[in-house]
PDB file of N, CA and C in Angstrom:
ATOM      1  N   UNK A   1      78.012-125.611  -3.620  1.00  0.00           N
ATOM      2  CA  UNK A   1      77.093-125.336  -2.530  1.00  0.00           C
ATOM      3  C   UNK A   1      77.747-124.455  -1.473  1.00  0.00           C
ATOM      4  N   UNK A   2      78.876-124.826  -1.235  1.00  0.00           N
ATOM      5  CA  UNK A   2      79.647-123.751  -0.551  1.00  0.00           C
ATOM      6  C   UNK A   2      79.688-122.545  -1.037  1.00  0.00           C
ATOM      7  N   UNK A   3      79.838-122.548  -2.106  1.00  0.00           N
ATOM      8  CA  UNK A   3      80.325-120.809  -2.549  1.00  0.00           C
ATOM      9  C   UNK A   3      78.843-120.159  -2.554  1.00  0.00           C
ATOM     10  N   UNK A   4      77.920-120.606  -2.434  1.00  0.00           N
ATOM     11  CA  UNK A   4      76.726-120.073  -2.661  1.00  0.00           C
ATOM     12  C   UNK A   4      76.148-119.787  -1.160  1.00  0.00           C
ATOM     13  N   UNK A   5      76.382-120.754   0.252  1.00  0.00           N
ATOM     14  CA  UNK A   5      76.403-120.025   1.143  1.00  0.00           C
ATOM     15  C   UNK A   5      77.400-118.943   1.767  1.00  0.00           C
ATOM     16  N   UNK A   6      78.725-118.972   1.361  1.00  0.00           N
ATOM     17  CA  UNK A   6      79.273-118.143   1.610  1.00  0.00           C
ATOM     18  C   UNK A   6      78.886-116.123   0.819  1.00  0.00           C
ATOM     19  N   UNK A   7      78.201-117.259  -0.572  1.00  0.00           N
ATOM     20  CA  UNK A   7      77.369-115.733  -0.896  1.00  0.00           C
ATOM     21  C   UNK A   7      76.521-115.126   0.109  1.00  0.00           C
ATOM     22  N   UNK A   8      75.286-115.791   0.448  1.00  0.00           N
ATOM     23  CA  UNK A   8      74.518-115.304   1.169  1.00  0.00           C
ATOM     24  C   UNK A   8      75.027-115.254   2.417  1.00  0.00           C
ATOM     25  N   UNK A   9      76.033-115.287   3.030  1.00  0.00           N
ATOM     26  CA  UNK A   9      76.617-115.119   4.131  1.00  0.00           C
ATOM     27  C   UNK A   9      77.189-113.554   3.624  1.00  0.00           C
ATOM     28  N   UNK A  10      77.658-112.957   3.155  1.00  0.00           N
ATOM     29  CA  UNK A  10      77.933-112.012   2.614  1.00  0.00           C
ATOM     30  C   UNK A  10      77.362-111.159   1.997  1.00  0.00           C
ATOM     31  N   UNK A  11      75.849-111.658   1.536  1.00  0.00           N
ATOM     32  CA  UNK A  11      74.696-110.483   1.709  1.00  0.00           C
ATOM     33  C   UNK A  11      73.897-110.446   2.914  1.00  0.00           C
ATOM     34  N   UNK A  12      73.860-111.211   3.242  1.00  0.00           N
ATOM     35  CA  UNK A  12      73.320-110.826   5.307  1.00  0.00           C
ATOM     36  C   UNK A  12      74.219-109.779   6.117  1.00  0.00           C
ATOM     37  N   UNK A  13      75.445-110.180   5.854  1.00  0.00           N
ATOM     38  CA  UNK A  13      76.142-109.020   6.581  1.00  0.00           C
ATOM     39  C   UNK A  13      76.365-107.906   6.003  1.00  0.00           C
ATOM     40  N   UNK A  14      76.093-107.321   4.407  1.00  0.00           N
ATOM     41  CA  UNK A  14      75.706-106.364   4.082  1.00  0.00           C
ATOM     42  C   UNK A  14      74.389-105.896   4.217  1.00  0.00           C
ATOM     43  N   UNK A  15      73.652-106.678   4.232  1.00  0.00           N
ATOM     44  CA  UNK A  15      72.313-106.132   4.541  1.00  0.00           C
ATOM     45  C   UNK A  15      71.857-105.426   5.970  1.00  0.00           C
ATOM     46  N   UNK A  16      72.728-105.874   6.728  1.00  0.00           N
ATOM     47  CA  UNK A  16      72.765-105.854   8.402  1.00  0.00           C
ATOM     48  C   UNK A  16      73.529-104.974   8.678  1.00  0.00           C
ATOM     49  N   UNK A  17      74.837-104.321   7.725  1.00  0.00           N
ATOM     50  CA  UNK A  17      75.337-103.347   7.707  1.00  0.00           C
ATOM     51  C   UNK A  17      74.833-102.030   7.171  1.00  0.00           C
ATOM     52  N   UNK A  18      74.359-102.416   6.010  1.00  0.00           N
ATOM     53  CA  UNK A  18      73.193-101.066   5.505  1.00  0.00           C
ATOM     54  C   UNK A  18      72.141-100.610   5.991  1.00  0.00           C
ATOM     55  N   UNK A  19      71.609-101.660   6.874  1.00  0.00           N
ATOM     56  CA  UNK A  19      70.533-101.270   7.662  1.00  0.00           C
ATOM     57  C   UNK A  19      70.978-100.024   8.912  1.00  0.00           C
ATOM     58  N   UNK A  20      72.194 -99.489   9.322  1.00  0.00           N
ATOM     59  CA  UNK A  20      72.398 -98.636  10.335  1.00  0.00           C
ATOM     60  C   UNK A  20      73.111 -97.530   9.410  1.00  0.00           C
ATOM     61  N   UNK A  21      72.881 -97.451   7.948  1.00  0.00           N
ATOM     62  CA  UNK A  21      72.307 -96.385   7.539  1.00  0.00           C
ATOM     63  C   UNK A  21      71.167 -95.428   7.294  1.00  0.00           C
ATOM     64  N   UNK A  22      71.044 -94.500   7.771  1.00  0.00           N
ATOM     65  CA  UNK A  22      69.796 -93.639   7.362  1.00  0.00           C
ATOM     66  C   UNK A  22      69.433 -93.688   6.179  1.00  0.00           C
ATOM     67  N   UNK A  23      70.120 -93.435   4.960  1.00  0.00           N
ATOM     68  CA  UNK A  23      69.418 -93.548   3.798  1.00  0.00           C
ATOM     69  C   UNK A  23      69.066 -94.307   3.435  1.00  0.00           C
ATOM     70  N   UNK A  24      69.771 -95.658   3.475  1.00  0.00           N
ATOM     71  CA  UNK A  24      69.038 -97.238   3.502  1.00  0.00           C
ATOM     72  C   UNK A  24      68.072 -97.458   4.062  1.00  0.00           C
ATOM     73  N   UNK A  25      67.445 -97.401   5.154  1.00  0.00           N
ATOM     74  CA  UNK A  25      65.987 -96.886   5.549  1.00  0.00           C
ATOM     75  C   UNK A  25      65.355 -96.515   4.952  1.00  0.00           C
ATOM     76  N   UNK A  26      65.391 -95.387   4.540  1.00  0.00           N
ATOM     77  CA  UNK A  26      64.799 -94.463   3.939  1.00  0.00           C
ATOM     78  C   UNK A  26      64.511 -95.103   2.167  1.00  0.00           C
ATOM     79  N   UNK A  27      65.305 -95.882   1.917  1.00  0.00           N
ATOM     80  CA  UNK A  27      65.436 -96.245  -0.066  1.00  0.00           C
ATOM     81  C   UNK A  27      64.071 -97.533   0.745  1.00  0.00           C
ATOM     82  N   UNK A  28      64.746 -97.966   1.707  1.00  0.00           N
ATOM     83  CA  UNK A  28      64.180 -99.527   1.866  1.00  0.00           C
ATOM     84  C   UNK A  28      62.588 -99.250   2.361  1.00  0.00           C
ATOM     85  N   UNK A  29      62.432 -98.258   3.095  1.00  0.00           N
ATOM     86  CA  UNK A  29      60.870 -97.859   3.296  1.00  0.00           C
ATOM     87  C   UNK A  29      59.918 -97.597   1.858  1.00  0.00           C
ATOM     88  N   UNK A  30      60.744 -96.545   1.755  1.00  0.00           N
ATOM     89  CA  UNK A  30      60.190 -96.274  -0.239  1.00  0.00           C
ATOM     90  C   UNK A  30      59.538 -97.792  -0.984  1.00  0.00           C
ATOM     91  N   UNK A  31      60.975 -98.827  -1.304  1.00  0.00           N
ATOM     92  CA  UNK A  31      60.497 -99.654  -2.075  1.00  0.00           C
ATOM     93  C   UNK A  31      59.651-100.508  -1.169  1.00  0.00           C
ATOM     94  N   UNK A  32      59.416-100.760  -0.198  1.00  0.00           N
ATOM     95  CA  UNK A  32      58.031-101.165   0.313  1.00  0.00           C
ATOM     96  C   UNK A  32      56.638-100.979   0.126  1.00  0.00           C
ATOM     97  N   UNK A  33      56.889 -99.442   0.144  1.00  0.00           N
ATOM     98  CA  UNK A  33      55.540 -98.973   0.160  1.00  0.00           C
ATOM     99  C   UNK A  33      55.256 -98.742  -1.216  1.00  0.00           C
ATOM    100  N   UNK A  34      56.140 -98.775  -2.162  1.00  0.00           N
ATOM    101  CA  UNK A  34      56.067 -98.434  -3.585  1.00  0.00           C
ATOM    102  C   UNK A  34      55.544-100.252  -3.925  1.00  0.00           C
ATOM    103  N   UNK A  35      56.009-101.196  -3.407  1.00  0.00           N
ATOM    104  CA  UNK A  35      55.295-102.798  -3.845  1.00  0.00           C
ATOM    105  C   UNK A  35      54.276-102.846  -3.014  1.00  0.00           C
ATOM    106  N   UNK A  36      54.166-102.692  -1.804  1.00  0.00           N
ATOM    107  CA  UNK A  36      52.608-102.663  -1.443  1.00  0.00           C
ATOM    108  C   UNK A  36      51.315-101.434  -2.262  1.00  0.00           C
ATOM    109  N   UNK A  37      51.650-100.703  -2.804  1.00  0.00           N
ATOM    110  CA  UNK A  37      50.863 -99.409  -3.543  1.00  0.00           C
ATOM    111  C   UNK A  37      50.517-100.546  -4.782  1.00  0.00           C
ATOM    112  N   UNK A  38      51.982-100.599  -5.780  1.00  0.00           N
ATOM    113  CA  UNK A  38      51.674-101.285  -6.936  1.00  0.00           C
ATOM    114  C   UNK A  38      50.666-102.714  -6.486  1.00  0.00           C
ATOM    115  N   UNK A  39      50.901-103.713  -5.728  1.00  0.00           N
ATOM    116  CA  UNK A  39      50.190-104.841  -5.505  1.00  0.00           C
ATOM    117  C   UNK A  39      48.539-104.304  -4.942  1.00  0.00           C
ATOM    118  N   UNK A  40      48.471-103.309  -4.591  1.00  0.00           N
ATOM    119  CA  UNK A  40      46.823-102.610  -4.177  1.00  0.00           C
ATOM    120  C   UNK A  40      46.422-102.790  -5.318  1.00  0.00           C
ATOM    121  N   UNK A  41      47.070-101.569  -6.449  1.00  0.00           N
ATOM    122  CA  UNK A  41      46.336-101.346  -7.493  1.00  0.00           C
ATOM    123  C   UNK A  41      46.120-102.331  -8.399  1.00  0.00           C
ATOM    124  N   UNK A  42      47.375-103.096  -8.829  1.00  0.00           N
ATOM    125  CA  UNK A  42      46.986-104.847  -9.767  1.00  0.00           C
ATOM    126  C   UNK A  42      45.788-105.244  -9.330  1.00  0.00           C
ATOM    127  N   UNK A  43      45.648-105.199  -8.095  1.00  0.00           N
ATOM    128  CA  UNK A  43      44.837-106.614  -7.118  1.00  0.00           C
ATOM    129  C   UNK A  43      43.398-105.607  -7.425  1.00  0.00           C
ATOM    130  N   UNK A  44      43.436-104.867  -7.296  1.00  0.00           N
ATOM    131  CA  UNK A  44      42.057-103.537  -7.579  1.00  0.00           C
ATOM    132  C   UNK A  44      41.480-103.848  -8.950  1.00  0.00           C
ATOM    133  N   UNK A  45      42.737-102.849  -9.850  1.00  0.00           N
ATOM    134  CA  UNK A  45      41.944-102.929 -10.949  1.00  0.00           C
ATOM    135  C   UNK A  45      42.574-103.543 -11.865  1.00  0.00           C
ATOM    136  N   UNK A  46      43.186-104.713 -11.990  1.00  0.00           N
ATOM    137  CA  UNK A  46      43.833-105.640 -12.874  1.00  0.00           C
ATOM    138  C   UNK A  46      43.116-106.995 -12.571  1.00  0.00           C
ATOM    139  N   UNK A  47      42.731-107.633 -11.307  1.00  0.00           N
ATOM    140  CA  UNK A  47      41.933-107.891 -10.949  1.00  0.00           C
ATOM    141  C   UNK A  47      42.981-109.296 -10.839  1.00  0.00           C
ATOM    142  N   UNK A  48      44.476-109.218 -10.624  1.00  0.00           N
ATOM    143  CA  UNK A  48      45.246-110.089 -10.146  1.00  0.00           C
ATOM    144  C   UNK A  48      44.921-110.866  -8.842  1.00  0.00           C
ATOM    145  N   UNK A  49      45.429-111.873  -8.515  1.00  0.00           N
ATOM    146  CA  UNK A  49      45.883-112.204  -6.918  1.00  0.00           C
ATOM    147  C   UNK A  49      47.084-111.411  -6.512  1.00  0.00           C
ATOM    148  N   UNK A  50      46.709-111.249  -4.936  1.00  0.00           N
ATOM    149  CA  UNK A  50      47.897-110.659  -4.464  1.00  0.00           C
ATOM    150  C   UNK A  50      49.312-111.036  -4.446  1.00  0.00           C
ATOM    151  N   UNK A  51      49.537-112.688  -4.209  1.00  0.00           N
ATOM    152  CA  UNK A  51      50.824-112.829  -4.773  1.00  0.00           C
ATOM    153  C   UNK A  51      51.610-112.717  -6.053  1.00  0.00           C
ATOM    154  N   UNK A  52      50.171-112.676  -7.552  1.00  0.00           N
ATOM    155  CA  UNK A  52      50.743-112.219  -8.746  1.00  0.00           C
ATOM    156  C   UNK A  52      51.095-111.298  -9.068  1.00  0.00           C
ATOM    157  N   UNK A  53      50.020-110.074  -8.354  1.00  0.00           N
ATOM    158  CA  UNK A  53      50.292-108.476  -8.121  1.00  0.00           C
ATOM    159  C   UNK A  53      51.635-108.007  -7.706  1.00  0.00           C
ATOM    160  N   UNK A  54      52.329-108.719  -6.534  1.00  0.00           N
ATOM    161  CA  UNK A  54      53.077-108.467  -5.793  1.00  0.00           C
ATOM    162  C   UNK A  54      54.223-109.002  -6.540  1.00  0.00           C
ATOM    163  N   UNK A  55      54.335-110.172  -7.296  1.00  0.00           N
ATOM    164  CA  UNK A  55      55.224-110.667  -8.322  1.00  0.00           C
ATOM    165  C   UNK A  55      55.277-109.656  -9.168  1.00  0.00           C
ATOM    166  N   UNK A  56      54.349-109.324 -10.092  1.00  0.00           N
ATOM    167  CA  UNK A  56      54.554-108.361 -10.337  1.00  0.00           C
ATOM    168  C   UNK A  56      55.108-107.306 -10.253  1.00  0.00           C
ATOM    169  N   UNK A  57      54.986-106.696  -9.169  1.00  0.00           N
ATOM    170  CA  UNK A  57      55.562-105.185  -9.338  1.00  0.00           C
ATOM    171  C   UNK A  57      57.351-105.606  -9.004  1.00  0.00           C
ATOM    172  N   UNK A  58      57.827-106.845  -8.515  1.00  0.00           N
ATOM    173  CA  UNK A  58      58.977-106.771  -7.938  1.00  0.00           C
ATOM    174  C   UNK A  58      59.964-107.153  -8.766  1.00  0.00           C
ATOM    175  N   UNK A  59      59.339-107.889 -10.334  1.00  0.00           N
ATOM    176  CA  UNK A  59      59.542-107.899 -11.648  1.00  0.00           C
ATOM    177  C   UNK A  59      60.036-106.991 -12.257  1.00  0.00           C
ATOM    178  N   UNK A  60      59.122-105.973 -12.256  1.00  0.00           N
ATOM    179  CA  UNK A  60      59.028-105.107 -13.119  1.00  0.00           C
ATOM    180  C   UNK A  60      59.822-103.481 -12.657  1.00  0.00           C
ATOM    181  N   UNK A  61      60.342-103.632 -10.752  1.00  0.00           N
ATOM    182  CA  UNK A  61      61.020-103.047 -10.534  1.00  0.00           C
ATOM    183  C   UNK A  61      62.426-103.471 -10.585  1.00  0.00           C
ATOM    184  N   UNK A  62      62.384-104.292 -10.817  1.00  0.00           N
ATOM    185  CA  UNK A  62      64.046-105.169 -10.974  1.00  0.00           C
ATOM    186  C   UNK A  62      64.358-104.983 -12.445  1.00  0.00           C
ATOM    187  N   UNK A  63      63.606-104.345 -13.192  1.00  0.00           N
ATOM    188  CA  UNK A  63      63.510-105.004 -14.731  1.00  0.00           C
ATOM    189  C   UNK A  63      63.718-106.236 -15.365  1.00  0.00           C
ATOM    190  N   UNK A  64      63.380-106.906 -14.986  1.00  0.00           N
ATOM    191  CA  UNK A  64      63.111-108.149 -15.397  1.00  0.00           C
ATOM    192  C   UNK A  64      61.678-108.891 -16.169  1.00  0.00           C
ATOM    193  N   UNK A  65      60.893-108.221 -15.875  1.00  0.00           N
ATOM    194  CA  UNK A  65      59.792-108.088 -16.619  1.00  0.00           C
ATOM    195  C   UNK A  65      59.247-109.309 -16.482  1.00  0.00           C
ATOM    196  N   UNK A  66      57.655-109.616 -16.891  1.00  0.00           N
ATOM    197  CA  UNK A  66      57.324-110.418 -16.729  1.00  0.00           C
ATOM    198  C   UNK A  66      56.403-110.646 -17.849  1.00  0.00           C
ATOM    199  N   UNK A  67      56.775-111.385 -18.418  1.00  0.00           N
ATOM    200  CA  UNK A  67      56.678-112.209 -19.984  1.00  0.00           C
ATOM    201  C   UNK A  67      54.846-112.446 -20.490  1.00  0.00           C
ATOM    202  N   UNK A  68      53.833-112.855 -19.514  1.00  0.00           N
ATOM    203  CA  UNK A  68      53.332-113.057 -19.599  1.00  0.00           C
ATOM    204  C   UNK A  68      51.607-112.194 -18.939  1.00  0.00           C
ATOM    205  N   UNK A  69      52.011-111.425 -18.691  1.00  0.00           N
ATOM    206  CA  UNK A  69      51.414-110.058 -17.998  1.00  0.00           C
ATOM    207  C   UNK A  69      51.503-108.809 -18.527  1.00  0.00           C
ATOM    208  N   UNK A  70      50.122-108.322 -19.318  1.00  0.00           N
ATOM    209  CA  UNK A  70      50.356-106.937 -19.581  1.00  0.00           C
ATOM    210  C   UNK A  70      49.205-106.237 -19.259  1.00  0.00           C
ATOM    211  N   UNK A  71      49.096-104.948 -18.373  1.00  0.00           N
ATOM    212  CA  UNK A  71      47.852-104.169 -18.080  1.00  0.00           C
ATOM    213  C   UNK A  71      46.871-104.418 -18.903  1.00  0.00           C
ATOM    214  N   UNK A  72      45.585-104.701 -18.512  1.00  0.00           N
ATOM    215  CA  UNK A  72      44.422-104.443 -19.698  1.00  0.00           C
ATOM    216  C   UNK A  72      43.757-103.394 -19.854  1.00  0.00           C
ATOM    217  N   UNK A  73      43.500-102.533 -18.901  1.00  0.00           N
ATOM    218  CA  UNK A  73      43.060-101.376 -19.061  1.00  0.00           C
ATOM    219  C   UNK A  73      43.969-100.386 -19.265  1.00  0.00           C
ATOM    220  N   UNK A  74      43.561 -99.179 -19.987  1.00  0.00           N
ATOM    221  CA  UNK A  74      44.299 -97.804 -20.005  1.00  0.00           C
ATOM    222  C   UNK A  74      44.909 -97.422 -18.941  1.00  0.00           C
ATOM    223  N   UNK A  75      43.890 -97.299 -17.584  1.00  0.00           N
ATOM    224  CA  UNK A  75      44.184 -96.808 -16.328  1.00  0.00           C
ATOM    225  C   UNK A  75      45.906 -97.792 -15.734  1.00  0.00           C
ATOM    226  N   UNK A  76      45.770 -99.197 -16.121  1.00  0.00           N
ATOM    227  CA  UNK A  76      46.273 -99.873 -15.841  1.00  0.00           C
ATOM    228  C   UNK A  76      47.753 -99.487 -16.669  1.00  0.00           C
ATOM    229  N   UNK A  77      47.908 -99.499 -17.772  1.00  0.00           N
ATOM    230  CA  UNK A  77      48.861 -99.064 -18.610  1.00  0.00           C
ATOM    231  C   UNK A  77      49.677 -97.797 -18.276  1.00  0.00           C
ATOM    232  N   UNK A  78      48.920 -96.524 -18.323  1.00  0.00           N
ATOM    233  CA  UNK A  78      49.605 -95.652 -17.565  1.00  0.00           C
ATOM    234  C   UNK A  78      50.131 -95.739 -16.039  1.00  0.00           C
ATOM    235  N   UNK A  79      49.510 -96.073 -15.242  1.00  0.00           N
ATOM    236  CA  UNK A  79      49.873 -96.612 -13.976  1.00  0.00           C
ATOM    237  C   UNK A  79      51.255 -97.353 -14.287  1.00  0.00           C
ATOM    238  N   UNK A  80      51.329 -98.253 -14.508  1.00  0.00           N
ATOM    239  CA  UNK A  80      52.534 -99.055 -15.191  1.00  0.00           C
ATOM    240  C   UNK A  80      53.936 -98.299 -15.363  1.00  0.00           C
ATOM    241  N   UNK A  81      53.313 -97.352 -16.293  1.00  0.00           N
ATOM    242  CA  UNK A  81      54.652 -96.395 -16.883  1.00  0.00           C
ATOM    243  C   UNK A  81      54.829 -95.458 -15.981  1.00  0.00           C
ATOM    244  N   UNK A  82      54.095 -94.743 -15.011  1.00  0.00           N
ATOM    245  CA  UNK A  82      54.594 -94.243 -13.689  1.00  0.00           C
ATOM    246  C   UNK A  82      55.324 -94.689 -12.756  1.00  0.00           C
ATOM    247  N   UNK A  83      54.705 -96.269 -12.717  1.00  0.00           N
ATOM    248  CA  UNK A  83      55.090 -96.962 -11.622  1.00  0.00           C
ATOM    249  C   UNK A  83      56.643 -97.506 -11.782  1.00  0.00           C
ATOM    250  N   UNK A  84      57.344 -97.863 -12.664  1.00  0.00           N
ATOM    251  CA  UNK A  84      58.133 -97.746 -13.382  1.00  0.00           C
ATOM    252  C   UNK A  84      59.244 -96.887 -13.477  1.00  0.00           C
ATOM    253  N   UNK A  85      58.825 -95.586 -13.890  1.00  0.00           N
ATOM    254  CA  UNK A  85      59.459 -94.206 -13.629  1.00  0.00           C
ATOM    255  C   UNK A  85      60.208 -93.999 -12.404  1.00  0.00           C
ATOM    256  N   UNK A  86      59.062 -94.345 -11.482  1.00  0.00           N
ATOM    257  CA  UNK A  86      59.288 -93.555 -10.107  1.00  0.00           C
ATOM    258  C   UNK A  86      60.147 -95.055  -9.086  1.00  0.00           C
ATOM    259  N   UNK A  87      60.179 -96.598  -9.931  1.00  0.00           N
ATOM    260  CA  UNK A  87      60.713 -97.772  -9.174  1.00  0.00           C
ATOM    261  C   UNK A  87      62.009 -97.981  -9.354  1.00  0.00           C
ATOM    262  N   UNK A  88      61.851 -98.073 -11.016  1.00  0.00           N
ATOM    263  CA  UNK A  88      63.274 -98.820 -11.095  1.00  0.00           C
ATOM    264  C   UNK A  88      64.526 -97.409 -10.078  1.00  0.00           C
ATOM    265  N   UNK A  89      64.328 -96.354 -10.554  1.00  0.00           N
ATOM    266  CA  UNK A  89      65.919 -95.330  -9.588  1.00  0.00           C
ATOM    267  C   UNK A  89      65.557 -95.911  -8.005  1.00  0.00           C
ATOM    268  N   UNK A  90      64.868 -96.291  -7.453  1.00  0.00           N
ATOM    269  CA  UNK A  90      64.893 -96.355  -6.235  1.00  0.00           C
ATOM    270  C   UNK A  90      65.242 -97.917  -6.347  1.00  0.00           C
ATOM    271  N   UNK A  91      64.530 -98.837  -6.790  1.00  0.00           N
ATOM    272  CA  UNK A  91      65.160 -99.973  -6.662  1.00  0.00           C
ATOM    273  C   UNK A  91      66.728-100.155  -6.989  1.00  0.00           C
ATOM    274  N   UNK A  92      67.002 -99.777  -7.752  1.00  0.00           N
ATOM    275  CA  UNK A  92      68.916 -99.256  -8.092  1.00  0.00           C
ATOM    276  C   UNK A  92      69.356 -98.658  -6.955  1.00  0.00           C
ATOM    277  N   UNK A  93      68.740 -97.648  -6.459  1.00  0.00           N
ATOM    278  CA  UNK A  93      69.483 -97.270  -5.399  1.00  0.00           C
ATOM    279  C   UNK A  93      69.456 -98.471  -3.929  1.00  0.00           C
ATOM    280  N   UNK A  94      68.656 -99.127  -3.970  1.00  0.00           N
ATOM    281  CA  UNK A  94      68.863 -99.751  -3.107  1.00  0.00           C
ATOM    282  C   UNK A  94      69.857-101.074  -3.280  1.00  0.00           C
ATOM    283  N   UNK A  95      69.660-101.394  -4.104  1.00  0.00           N
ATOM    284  CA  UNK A  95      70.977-102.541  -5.076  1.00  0.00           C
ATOM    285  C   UNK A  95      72.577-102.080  -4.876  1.00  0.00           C
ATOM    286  N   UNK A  96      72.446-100.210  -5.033  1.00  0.00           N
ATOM    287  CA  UNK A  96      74.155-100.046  -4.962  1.00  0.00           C
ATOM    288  C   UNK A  96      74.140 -99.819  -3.376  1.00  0.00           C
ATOM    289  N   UNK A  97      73.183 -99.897  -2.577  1.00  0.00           N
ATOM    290  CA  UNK A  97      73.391 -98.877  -1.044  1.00  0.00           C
ATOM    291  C   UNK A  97      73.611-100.686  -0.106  1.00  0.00           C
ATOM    292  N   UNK A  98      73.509-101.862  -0.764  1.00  0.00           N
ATOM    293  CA  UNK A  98      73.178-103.013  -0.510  1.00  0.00           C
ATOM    294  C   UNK A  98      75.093-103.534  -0.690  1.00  0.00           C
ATOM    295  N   UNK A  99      75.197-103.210  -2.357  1.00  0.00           N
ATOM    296  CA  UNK A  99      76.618-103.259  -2.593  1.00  0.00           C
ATOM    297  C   UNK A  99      77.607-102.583  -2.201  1.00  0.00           C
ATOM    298  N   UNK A 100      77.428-101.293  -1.328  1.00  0.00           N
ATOM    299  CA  UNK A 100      78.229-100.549  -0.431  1.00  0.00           C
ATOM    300  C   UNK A 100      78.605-101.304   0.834  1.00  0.00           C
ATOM    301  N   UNK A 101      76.931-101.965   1.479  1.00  0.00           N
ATOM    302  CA  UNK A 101      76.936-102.341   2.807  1.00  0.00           C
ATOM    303  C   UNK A 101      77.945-103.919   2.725  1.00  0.00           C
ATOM    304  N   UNK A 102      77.650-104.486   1.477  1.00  0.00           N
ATOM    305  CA  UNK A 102      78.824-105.495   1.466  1.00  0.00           C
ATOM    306  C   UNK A 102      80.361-105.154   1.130  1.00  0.00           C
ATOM    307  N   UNK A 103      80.801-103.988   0.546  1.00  0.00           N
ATOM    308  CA  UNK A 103      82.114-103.818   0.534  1.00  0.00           C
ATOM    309  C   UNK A 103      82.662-103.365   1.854  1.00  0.00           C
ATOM    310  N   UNK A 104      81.782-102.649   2.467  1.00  0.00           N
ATOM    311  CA  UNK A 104      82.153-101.910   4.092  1.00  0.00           C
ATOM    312  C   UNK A 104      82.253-102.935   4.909  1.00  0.00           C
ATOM    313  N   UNK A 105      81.601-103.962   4.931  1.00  0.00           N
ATOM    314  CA  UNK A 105      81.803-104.851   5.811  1.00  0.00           C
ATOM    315  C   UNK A 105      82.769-106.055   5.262  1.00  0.00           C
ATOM    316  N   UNK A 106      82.997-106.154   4.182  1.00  0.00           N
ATOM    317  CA  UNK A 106      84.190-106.565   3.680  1.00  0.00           C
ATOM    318  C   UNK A 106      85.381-106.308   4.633  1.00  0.00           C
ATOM    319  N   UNK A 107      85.519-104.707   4.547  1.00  0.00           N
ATOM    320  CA  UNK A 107      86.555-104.204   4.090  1.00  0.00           C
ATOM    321  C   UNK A 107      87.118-103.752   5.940  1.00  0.00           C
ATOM    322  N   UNK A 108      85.629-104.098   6.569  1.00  0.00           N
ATOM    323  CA  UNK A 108      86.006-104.404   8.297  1.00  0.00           C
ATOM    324  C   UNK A 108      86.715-105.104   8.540  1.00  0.00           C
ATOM    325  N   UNK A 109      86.733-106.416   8.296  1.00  0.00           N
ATOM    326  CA  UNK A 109      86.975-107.875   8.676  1.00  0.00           C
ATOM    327  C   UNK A 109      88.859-107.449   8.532  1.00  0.00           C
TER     328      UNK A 109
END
C-alpha cells in the first residue's frame, strides 16, 4: 500500500510538472477534445450512454480495447479507424511528455 501511494505521489508531481509545459497543454487539450468528439459521436450514432461512449474512446485510445463493443454501423466503423489513427500518437505522446514530467522532477529533488 505504500509503494502504491508513493506511486501516485510521483505521478502528481509529474503531472504538475508537465503541466508548465507548453506542449503538454497543447497534447493534453488535443486528447480532450479528441474524447469529448469520440463520446458525441458513440452517444449520436452508436446510440451508447455517455459514460460507455466515453469508456470507450479512452479504451481504445490507450489500446486496450474493449472486448465487448464493436461499431454497428459503417459510418461508425470508419469513424473508429480514423479515430484511432489520429488518438493513439497523441495519446503516446502524452504518456512520454507525462514520463518526462516525472523524471524532471525526479531528478530536482
Amino acid at each position: 500500500m505504500v509503494s502504491f501511494i508513493l506511486t501516485l505521489k510521483r505521478l502528481f508531481h509529474g503531472l504538475f510538472h508537465s503541466f508548465k509545459e507548453k506542449e503538454f497543454q497543447v497534447i493534453f487539450v488535443l486528447i480532450v477534445v479528441m474524447l469529448l468528439s469520440g463520446t458525441i459521436f458513440y452517444t449520436k450514432v452508436e446510440g451508447l450512454s455517455v459514460l460507455d461512449a466515453l469508456y470507450f474512446c479512452f479504451v481504445t485510445l490507450s489500446t486496450i480495447g474493449h472486448p465487448d463493443f464493436v461499431p454497428q454501423t459503417d459510418f461508425g466503423k470508419i469513424f473508429t479507424m480514423v479515430y484511432i489513427l489520429a488518438g493513439i500518437g497523441l495519446f503516446f505522446g502524452l504518456i512520454v511528455r507525462i514520463g518526462r514530467g516525472i523524471l524532471s522532477s525526479k531528478n530536482k529533488k
